[in-house]
Protein backbone atom coordinates (compact mmCIF):
# COMPACT_ATOMS: atom_id res chain seq x y z
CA UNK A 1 25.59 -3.85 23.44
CA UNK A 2 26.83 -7.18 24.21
CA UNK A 3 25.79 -9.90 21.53
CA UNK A 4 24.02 -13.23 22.32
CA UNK A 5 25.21 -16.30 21.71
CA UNK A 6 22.44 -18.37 19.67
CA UNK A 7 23.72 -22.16 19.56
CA UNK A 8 23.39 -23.45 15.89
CA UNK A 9 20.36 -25.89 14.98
CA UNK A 10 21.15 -29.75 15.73
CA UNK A 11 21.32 -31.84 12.55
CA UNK A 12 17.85 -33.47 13.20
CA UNK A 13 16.00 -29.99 12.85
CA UNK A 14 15.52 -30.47 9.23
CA UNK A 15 14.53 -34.04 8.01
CA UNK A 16 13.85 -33.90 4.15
CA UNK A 17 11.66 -36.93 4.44
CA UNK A 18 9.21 -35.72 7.45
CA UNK A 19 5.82 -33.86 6.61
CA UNK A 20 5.60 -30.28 6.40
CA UNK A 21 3.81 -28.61 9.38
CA UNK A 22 0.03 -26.80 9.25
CA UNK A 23 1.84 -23.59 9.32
CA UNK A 24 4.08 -24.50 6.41
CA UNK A 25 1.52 -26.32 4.68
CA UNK A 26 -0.91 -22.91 5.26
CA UNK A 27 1.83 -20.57 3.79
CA UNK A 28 2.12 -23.41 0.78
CA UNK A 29 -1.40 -22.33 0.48
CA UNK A 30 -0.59 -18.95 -0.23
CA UNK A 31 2.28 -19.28 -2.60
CA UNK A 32 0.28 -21.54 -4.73
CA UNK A 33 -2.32 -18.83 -4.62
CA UNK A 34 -0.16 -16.08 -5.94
CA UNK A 35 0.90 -18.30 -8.63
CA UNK A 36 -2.28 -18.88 -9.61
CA UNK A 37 -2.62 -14.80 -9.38
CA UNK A 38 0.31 -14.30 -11.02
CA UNK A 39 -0.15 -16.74 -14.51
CA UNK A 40 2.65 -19.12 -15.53
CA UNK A 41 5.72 -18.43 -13.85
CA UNK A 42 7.41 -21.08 -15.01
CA UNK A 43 7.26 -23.03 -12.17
CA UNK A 44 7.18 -27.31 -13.05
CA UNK A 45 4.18 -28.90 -12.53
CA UNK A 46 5.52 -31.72 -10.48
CA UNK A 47 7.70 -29.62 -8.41
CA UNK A 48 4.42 -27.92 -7.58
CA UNK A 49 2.67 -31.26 -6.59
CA UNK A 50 5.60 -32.21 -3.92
CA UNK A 51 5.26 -29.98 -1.33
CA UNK A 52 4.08 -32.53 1.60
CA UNK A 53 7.77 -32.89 2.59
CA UNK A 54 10.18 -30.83 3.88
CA UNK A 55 12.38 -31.31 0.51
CA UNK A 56 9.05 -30.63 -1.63
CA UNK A 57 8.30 -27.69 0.23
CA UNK A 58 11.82 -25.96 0.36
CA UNK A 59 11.81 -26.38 -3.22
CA UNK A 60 8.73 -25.14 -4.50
CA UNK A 61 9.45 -22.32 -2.06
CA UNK A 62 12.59 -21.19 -3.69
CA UNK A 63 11.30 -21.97 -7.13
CA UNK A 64 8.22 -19.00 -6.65
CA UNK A 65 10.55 -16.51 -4.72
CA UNK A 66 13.14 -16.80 -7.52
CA UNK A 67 10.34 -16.47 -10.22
CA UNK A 68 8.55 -13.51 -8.22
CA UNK A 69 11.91 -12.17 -7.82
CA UNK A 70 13.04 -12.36 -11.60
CA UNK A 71 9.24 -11.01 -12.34
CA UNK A 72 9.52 -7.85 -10.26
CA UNK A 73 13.51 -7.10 -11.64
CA UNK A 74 12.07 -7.34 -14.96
CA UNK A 75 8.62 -4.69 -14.38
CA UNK A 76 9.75 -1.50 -15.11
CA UNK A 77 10.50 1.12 -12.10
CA UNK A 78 8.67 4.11 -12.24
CA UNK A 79 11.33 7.28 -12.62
CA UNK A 80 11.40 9.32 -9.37
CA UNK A 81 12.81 13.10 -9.87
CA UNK A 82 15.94 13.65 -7.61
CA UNK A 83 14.48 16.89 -6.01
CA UNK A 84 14.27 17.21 -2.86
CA UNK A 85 11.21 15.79 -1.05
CA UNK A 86 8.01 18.09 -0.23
CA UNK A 87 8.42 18.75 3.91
CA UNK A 88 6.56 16.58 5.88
CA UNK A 89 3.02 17.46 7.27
CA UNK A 90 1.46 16.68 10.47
CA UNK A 91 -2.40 15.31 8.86
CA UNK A 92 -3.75 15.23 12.64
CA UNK A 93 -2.75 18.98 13.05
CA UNK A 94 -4.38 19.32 9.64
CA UNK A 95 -7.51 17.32 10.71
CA UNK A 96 -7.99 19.50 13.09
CA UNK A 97 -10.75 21.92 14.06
CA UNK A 98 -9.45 25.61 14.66
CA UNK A 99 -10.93 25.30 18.51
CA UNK A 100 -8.38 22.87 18.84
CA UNK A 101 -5.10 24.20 17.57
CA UNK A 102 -4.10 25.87 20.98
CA UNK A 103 -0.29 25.45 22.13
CA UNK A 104 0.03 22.16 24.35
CA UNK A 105 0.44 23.68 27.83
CA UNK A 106 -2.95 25.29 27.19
CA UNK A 107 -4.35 21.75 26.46
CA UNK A 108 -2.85 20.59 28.89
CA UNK A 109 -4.17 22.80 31.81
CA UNK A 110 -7.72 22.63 30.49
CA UNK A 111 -7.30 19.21 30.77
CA UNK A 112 -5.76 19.17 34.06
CA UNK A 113 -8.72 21.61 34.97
CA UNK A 114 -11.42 19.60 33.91
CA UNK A 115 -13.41 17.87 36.56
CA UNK A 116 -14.22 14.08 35.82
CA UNK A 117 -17.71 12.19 36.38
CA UNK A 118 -17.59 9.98 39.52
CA UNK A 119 -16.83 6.15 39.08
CA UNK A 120 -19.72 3.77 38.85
CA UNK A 121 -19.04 0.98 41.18
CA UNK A 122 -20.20 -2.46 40.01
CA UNK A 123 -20.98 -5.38 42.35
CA UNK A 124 -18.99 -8.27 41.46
CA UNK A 125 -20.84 -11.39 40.78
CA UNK A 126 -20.35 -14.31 42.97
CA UNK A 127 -20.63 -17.62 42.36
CA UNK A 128 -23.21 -19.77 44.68
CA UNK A 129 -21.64 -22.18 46.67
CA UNK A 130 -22.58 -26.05 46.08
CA UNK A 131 -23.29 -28.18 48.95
CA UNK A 132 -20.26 -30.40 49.44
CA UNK A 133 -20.87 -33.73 48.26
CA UNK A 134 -17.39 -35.16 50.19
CA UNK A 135 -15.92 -35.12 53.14
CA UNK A 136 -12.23 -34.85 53.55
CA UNK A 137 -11.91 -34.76 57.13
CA UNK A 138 -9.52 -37.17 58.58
CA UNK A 139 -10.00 -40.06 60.69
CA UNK A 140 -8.42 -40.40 64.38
């Protein structure tokens, strides 16, 4: 597979000093809602207050995913047995009824078999015309 060239962002892409975007802003949103979720993180108050810049917001940002991060190392994993995994099952075979469980080329012919309902047909609506209010007819 032959790789793409992406050309590197110019220098003026970020701008520490230029407001953060609705989208940014709206995921802001949501981190300061899972801190709130979460209790103190640790997280400084002020840092938490400057996200309207780009600066602000890149910092607050790595400030929660470093305190999420350090949260989750620190919770306990729960202890998985090495044996070997239970063999996967097919839940719509499961699902179901017995009627149904027939081997697919039998499906498939009674579906090939079956004879479908006619097509409606529906009139398409039209729009009434308007009286033309201008003439565009040239002059000789």
């Amino acid at each position: 597979m032959d790789s793409i060239p992406v050309p590197a962002p110019p220098p003026s892409a970020y701008n520490p000093n230029r407001r953060v975007s609705d989208l940014i802003l709206g995921q802001l949103k949501h981190f300061q809602h899972v801190e709130q979720k979460h209790g103190n993180l640790g997280i400084d108050p002020a840092l938490a207050r400057d996200i309207y810049t780009e600066a602000g917001a890149a910092r607050y940002i790595t400030a929660i995913t470093r305190a999420l991060r350090g949260r989750a190392a620190a919770q306990p994993v729960a202890a998985t047995s090495p044996s070997t995994p239970p063999p996967p099952t097919n839940v719509a075979v499961l699902l179901m009824p017995k009627a149904v469980k027939q081997p697919s080329k039998v499906r498939l012919a009674i579906a090939a078999s079956a004879a479908k309902p006619p097509a409606k047909k529906v009139a398409k609506k039209t729009a009434a015309k308007k009286p033309a209010q201008y003439s565009f007819k040239r002059k000789k």
